[in-house]
PDB file of N, CA and C in Angstrom:
ATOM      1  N   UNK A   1     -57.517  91.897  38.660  1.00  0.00           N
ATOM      2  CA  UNK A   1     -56.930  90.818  39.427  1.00  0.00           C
ATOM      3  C   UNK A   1     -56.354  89.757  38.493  1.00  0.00           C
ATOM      4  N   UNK A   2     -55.395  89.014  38.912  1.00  0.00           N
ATOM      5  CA  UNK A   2     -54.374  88.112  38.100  1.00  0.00           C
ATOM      6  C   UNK A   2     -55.499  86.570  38.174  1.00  0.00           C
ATOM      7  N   UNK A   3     -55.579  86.261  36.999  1.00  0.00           N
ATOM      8  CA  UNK A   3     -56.715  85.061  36.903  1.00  0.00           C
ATOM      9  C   UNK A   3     -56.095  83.961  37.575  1.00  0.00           C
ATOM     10  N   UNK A   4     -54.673  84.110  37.424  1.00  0.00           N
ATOM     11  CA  UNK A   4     -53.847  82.511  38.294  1.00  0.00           C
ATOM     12  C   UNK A   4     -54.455  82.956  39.574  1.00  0.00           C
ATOM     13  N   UNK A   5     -54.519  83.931  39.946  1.00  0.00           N
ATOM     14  CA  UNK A   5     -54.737  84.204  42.015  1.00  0.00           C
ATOM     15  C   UNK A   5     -55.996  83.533  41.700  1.00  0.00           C
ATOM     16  N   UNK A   6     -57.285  83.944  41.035  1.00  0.00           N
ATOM     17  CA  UNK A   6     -58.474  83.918  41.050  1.00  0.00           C
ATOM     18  C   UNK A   6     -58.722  82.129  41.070  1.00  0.00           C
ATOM     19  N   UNK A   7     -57.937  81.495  40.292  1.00  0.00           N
ATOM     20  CA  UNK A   7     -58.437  80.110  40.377  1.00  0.00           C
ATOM     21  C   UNK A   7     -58.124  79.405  41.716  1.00  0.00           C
ATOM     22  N   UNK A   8     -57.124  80.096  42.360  1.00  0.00           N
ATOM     23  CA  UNK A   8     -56.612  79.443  43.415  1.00  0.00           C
ATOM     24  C   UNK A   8     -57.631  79.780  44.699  1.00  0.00           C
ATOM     25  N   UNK A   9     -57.913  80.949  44.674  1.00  0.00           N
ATOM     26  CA  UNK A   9     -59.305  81.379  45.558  1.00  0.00           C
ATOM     27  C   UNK A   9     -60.251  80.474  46.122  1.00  0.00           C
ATOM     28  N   UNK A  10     -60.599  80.245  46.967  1.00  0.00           N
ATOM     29  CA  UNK A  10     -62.095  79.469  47.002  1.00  0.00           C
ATOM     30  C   UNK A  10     -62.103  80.305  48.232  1.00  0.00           C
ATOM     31  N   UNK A  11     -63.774  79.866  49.023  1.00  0.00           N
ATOM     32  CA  UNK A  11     -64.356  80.846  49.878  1.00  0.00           C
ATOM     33  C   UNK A  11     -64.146  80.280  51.075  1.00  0.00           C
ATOM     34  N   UNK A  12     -63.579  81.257  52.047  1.00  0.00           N
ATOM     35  CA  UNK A  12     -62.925  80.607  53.170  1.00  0.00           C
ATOM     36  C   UNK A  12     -64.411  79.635  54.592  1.00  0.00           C
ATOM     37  N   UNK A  13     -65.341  79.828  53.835  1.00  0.00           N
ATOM     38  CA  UNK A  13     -66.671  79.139  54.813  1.00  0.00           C
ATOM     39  C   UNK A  13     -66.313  78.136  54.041  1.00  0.00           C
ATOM     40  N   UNK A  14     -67.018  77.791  52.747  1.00  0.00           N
ATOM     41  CA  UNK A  14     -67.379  76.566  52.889  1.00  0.00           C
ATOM     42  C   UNK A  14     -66.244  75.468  51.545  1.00  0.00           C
ATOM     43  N   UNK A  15     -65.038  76.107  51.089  1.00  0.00           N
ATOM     44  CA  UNK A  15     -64.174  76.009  50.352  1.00  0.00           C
ATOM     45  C   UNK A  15     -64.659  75.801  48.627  1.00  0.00           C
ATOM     46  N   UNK A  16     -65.970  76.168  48.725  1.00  0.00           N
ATOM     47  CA  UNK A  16     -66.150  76.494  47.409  1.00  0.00           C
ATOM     48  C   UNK A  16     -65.636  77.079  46.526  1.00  0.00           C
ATOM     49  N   UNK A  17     -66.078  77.403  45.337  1.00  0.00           N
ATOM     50  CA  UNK A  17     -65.915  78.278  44.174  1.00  0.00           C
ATOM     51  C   UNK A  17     -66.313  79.480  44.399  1.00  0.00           C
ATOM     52  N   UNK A  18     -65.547  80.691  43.666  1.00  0.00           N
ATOM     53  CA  UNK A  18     -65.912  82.217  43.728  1.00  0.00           C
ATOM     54  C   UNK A  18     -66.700  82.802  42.290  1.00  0.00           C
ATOM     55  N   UNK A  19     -67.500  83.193  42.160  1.00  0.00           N
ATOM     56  CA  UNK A  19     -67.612  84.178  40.937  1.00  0.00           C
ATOM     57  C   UNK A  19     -66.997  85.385  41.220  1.00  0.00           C
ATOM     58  N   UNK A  20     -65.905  85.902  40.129  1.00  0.00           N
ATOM     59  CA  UNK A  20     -65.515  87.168  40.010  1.00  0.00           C
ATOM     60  C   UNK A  20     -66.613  88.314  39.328  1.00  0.00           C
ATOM     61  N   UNK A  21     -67.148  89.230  40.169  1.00  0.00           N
ATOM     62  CA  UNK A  21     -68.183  90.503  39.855  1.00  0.00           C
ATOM     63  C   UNK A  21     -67.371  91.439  39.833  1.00  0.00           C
ATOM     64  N   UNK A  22     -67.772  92.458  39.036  1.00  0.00           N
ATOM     65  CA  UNK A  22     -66.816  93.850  38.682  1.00  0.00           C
ATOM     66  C   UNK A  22     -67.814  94.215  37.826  1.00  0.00           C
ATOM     67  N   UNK A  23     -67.474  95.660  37.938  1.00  0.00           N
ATOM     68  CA  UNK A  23     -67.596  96.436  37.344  1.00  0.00           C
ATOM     69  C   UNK A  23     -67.067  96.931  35.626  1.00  0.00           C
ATOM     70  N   UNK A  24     -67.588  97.246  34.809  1.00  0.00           N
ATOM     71  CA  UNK A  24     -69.185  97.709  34.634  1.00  0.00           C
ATOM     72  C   UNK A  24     -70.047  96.654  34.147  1.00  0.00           C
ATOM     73  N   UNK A  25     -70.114  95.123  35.085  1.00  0.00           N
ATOM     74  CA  UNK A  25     -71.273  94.622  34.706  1.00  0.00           C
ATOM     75  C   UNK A  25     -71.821  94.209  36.225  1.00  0.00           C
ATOM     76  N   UNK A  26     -71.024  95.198  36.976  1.00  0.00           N
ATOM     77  CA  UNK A  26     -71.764  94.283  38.108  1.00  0.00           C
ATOM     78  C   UNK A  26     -71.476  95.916  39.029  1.00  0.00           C
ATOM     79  N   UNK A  27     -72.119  95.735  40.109  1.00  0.00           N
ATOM     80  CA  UNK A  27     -72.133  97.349  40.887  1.00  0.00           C
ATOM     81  C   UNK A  27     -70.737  97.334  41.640  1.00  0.00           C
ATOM     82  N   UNK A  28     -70.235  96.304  42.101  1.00  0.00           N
ATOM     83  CA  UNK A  28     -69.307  96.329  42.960  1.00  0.00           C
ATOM     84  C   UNK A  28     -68.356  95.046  42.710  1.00  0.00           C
ATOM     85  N   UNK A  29     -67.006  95.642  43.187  1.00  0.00           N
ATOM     86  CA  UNK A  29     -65.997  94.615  42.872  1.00  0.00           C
ATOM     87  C   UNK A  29     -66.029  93.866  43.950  1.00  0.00           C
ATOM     88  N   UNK A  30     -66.288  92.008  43.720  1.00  0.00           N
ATOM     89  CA  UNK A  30     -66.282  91.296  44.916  1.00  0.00           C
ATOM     90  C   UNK A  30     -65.914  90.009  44.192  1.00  0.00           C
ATOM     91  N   UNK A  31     -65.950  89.126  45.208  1.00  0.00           N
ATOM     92  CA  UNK A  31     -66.161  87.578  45.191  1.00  0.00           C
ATOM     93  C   UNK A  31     -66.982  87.173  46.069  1.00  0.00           C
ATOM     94  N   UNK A  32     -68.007  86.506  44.796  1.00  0.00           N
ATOM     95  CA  UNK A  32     -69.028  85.695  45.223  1.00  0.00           C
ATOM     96  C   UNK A  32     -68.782  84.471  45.564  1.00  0.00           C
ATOM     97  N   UNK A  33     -69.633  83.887  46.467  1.00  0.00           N
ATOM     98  CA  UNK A  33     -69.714  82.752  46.706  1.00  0.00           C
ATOM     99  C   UNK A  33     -71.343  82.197  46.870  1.00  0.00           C
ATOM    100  N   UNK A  34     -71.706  81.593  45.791  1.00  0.00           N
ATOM    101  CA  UNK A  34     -73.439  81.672  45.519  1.00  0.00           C
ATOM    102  C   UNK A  34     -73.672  80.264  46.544  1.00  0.00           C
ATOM    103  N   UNK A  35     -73.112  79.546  46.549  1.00  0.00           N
ATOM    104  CA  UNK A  35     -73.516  78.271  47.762  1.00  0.00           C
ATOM    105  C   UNK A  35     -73.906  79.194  49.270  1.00  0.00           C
ATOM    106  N   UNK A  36     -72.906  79.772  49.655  1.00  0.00           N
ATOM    107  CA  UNK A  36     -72.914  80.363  50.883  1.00  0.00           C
ATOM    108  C   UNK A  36     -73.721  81.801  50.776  1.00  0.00           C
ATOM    109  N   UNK A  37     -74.127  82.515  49.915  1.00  0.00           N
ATOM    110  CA  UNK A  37     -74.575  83.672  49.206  1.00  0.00           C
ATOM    111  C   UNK A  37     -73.619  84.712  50.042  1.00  0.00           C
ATOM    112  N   UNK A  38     -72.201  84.944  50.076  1.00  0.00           N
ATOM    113  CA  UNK A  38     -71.727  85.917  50.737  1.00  0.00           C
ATOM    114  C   UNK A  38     -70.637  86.526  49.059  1.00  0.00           C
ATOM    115  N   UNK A  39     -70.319  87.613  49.595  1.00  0.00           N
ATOM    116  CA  UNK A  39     -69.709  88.410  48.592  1.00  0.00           C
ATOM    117  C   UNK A  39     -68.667  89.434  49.475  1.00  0.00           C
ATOM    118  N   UNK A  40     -67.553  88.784  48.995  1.00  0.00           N
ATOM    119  CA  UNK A  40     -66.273  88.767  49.267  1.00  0.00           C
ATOM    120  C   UNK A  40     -65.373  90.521  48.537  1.00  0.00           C
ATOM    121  N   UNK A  41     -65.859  91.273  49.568  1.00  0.00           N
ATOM    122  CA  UNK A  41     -64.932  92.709  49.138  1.00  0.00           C
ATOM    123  C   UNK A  41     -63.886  92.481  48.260  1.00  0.00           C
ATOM    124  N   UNK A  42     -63.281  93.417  47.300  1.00  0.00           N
ATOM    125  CA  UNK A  42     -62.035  93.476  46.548  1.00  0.00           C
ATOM    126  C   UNK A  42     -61.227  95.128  46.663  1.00  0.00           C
ATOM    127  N   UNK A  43     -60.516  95.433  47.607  1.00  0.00           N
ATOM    128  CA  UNK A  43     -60.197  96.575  48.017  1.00  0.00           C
ATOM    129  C   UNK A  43     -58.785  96.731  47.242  1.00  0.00           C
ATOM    130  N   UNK A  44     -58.436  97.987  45.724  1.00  0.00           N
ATOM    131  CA  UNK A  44     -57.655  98.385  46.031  1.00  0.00           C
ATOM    132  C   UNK A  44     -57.021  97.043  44.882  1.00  0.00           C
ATOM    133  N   UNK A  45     -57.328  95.865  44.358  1.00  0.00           N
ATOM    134  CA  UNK A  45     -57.426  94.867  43.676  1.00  0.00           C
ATOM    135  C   UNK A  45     -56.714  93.895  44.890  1.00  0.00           C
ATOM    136  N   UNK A  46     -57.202  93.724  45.854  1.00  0.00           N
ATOM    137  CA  UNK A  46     -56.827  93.050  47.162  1.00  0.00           C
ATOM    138  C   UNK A  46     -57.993  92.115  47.571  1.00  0.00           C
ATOM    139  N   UNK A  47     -58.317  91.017  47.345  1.00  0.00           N
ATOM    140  CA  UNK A  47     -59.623  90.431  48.275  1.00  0.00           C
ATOM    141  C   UNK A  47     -59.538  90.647  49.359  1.00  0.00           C
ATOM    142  N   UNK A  48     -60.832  90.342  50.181  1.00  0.00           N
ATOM    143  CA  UNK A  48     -60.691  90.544  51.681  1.00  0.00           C
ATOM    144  C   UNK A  48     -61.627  89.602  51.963  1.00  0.00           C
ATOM    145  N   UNK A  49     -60.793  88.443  52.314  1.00  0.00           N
ATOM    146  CA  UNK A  49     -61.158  86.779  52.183  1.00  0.00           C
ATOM    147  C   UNK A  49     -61.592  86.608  53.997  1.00  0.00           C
ATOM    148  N   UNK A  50     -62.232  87.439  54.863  1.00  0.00           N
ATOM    149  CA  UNK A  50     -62.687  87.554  55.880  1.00  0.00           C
ATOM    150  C   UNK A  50     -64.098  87.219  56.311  1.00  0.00           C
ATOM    151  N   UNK A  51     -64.599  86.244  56.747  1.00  0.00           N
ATOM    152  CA  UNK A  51     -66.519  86.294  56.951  1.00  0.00           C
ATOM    153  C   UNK A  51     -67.221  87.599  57.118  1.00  0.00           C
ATOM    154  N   UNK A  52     -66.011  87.588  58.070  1.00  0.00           N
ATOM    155  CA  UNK A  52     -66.672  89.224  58.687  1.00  0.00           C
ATOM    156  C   UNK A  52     -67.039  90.508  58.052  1.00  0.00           C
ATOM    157  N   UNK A  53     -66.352  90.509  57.035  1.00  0.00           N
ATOM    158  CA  UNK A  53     -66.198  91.318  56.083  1.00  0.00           C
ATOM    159  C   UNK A  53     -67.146  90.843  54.648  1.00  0.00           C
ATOM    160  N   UNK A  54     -67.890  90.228  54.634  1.00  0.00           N
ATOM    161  CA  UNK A  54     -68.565  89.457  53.602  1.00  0.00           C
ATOM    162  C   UNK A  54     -69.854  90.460  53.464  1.00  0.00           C
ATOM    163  N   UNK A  55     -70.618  90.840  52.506  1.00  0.00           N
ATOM    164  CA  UNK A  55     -71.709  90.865  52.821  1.00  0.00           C
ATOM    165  C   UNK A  55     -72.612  89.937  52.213  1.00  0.00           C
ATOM    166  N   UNK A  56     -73.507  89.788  52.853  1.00  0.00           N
ATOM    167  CA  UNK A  56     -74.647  88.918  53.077  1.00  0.00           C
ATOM    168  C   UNK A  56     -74.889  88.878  51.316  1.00  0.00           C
ATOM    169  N   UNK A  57     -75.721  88.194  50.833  1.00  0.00           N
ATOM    170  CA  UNK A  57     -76.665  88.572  48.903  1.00  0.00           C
ATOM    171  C   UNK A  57     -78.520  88.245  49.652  1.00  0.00           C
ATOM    172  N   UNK A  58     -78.051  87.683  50.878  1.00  0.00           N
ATOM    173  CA  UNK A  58     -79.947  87.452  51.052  1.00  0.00           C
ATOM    174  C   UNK A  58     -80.244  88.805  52.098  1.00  0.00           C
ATOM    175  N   UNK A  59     -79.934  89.625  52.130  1.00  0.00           N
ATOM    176  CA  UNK A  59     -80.352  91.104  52.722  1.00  0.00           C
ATOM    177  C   UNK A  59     -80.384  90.631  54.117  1.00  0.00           C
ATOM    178  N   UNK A  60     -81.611  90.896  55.244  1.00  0.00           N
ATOM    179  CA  UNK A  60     -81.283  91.212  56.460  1.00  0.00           C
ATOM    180  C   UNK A  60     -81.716  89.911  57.032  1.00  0.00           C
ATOM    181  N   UNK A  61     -81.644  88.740  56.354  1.00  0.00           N
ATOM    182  CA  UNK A  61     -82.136  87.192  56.573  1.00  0.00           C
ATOM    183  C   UNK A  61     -80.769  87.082  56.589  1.00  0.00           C
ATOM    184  N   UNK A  62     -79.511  87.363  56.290  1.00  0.00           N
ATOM    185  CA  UNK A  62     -78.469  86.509  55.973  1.00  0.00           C
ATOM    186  C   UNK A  62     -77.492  85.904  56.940  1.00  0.00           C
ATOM    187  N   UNK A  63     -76.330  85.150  57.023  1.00  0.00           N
ATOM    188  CA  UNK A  63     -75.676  85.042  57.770  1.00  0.00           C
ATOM    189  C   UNK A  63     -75.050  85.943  58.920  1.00  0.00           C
ATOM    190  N   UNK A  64     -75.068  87.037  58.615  1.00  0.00           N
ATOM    191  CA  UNK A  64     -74.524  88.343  59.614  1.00  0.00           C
ATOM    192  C   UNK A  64     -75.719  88.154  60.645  1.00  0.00           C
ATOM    193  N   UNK A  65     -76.747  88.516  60.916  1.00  0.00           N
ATOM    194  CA  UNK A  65     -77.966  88.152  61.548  1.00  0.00           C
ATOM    195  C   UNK A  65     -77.825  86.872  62.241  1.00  0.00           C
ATOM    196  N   UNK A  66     -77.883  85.961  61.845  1.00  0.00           N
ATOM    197  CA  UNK A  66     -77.714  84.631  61.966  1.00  0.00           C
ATOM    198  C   UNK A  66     -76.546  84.430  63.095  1.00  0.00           C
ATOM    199  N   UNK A  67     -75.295  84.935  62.833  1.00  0.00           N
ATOM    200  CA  UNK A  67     -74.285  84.711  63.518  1.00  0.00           C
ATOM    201  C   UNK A  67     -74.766  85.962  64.524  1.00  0.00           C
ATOM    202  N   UNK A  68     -75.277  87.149  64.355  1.00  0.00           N
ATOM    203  CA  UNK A  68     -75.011  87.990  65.671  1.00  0.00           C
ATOM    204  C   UNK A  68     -76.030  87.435  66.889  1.00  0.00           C
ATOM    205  N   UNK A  69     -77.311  86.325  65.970  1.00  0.00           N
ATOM    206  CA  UNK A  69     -78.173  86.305  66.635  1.00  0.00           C
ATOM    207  C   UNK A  69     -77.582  84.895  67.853  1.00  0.00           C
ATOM    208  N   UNK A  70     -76.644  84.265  66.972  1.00  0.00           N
ATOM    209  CA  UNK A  70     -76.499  82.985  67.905  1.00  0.00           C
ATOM    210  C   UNK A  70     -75.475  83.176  68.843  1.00  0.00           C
ATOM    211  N   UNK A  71     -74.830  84.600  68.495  1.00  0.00           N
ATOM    212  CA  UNK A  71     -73.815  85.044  69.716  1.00  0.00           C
ATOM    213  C   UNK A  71     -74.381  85.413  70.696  1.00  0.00           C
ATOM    214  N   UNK A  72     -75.831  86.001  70.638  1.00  0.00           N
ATOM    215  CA  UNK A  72     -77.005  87.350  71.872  1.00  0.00           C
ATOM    216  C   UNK A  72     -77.453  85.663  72.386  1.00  0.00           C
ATOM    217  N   UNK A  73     -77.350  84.799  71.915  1.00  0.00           N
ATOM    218  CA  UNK A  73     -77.952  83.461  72.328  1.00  0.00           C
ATOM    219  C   UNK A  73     -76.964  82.718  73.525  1.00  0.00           C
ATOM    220  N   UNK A  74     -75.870  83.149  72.765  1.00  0.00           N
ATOM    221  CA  UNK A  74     -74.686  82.530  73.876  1.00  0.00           C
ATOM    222  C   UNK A  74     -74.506  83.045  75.184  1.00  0.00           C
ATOM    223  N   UNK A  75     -74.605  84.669  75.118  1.00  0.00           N
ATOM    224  CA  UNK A  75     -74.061  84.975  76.115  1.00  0.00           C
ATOM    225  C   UNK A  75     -75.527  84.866  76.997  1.00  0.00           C
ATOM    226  N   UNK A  76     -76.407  85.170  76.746  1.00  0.00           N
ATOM    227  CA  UNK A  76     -78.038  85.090  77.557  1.00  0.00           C
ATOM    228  C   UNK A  76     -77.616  84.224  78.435  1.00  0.00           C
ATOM    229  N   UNK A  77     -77.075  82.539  78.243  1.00  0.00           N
ATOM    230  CA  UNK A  77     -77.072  81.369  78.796  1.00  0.00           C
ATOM    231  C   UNK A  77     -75.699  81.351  79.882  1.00  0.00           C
TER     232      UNK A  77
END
């Protein structure tokens, strides 16, 4: 990825900073975002700057949970 794109990046939750992870020092190509602990896919050398598409770094505690749980909350009411 082109380092000019990379500085311009920040994380579309909370407009933070990204760490760039890759490979071979890291398992998977992403962007981190350690405030929000989500990790931002890199498909293809393409981010995929989507929540939805984030995965979680705190396992099955994380925001995905969190958000599916406060949606099963919404519709209950």
């Amino acid at each position: 990825m082109d380092t000019r794109l990379l500085n311009l990046l920040v994380c579309p939750v909370c407009k933070g900073p990204l760490a760039h992870h890759r490979p071979p020092h890291n398992e998977r190509h992403e962007l981190v975002c350690n405030a929000d602990r989500l990790a931002f896919p890199v498909r293809d050398g393409i981010p995929v700057m989507l929540e939805n598409e984030a995965r979680s770094l705190d396992g099955d505690t994380g925001r995905e949970s969190a958000t599916t749980s406060a949606a099963a909350d919404r519709q209950a009411h």
